[in-house]
C-alpha atoms as a PDB file:
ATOM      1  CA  UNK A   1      55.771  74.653 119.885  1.00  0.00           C
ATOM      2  CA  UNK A   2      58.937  75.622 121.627  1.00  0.00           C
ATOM      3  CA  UNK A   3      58.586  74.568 124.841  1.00  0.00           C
ATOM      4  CA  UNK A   4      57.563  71.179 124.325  1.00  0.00           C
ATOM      5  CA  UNK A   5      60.905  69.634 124.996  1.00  0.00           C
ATOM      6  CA  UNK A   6      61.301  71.395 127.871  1.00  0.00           C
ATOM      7  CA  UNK A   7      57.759  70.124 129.920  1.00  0.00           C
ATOM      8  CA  UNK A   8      59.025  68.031 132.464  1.00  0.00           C
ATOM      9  CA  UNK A   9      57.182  66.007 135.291  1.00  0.00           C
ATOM     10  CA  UNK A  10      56.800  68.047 138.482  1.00  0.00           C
ATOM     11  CA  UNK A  11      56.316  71.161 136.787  1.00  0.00           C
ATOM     12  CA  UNK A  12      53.678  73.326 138.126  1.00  0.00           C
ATOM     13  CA  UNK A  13      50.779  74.775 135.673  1.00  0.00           C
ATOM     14  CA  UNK A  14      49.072  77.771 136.442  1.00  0.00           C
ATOM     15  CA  UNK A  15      46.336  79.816 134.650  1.00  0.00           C
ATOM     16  CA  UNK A  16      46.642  83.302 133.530  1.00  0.00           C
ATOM     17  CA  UNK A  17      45.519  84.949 137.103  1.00  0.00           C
ATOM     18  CA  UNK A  18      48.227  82.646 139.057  1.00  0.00           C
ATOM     19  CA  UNK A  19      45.808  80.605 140.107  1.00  0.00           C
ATOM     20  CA  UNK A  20      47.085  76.734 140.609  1.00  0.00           C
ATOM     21  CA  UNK A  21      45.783  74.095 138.116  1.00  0.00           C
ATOM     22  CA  UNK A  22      47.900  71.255 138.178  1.00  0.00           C
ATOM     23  CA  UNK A  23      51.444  69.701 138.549  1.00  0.00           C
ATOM     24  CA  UNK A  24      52.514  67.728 135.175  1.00  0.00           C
ATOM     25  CA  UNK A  25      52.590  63.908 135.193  1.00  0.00           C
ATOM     26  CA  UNK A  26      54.031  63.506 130.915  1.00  0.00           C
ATOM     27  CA  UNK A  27      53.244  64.424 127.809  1.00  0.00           C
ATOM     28  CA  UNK A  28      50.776  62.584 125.957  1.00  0.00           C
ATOM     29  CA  UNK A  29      50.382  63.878 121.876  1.00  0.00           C
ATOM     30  CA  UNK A  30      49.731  67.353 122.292  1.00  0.00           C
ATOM     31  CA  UNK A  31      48.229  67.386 125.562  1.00  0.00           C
ATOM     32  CA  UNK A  32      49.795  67.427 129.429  1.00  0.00           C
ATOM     33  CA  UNK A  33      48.713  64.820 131.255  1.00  0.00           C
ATOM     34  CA  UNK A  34      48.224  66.281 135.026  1.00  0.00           C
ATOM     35  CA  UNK A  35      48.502  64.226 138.120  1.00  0.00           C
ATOM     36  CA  UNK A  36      45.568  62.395 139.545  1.00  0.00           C
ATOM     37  CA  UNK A  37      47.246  62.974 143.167  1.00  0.00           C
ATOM     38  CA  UNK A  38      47.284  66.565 142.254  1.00  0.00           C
ATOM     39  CA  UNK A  39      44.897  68.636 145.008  1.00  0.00           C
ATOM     40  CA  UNK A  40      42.994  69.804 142.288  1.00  0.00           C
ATOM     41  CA  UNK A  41      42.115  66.864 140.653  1.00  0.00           C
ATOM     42  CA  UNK A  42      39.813  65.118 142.171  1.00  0.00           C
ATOM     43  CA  UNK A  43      41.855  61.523 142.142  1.00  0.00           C
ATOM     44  CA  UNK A  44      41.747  61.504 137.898  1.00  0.00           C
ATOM     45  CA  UNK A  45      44.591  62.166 135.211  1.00  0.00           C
ATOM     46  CA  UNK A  46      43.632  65.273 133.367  1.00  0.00           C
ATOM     47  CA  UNK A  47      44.743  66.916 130.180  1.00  0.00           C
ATOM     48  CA  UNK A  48      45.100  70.044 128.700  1.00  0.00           C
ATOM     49  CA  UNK A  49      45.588  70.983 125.264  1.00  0.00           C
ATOM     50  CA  UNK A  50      49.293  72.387 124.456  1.00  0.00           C
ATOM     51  CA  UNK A  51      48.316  75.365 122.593  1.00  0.00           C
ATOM     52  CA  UNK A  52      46.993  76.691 126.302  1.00  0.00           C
ATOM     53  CA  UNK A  53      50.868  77.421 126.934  1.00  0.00           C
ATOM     54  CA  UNK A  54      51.407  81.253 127.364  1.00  0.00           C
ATOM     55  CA  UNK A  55      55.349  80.334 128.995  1.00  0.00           C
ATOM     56  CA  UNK A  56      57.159  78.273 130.508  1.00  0.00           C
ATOM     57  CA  UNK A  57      60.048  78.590 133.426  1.00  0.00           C
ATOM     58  CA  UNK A  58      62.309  76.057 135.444  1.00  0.00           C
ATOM     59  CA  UNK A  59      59.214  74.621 137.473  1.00  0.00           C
ATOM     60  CA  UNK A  60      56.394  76.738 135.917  1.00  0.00           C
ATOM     61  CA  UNK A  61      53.768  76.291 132.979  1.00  0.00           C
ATOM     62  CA  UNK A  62      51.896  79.084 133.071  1.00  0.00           C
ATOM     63  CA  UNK A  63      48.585  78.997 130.403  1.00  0.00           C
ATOM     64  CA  UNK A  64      46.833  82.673 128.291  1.00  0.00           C
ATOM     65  CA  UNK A  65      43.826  80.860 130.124  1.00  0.00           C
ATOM     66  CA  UNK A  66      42.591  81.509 134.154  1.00  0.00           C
ATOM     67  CA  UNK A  67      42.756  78.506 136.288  1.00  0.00           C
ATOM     68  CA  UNK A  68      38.830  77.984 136.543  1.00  0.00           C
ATOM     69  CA  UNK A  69      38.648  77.989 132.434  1.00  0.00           C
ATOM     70  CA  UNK A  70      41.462  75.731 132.087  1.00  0.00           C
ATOM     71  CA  UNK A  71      39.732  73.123 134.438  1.00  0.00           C
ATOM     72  CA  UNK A  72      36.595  73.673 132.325  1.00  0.00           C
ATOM     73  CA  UNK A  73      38.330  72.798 129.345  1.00  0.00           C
ATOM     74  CA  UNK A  74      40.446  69.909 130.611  1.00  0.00           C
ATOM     75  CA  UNK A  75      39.790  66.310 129.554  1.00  0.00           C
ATOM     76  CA  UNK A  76      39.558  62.833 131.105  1.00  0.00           C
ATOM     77  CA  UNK A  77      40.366  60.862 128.816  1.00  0.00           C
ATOM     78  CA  UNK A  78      42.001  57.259 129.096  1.00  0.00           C
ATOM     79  CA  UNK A  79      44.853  56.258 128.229  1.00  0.00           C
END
């Protein structure tokens, strides 16, 4: 992967349509950890899987998935 070096906390992640689905916390493996004080997450660190990542800007993840599948196929789990 590319990109991974450059995934840094406070970036934003966005599906394919745009749509907003979570501000990075770290990296954890192969996954983004998302932050639980995130609007969309319902108070709980979530994950996604790095091989979601379509490109990546300055401040901006943006995933080959929409936002509402990319919350479908996030995780919860612990650390």
């Amino acid at each position: 992967m590319m990109f991974v070096e450059q995934i840094k906390e406070g970036q934003r992640v966005i599906g394919s349509d745009e749509g907003h689905v979570g501000t990075v916390d770290s990296l954890s493996g192969q996954l983004i950890k998302l932050k639980k004080n995130d609007p969309e997450s319902g108070g709980a660190h979530h994950y996604l899987d790095l091989a979601l990542v379509v490109a990546l800007d300055d401040d901006t993840i943006k995933l080959i998935v929409p936002a509402a599948e990319a919350k479908e196929r996030w995780s919860e789990a612990t650390e």
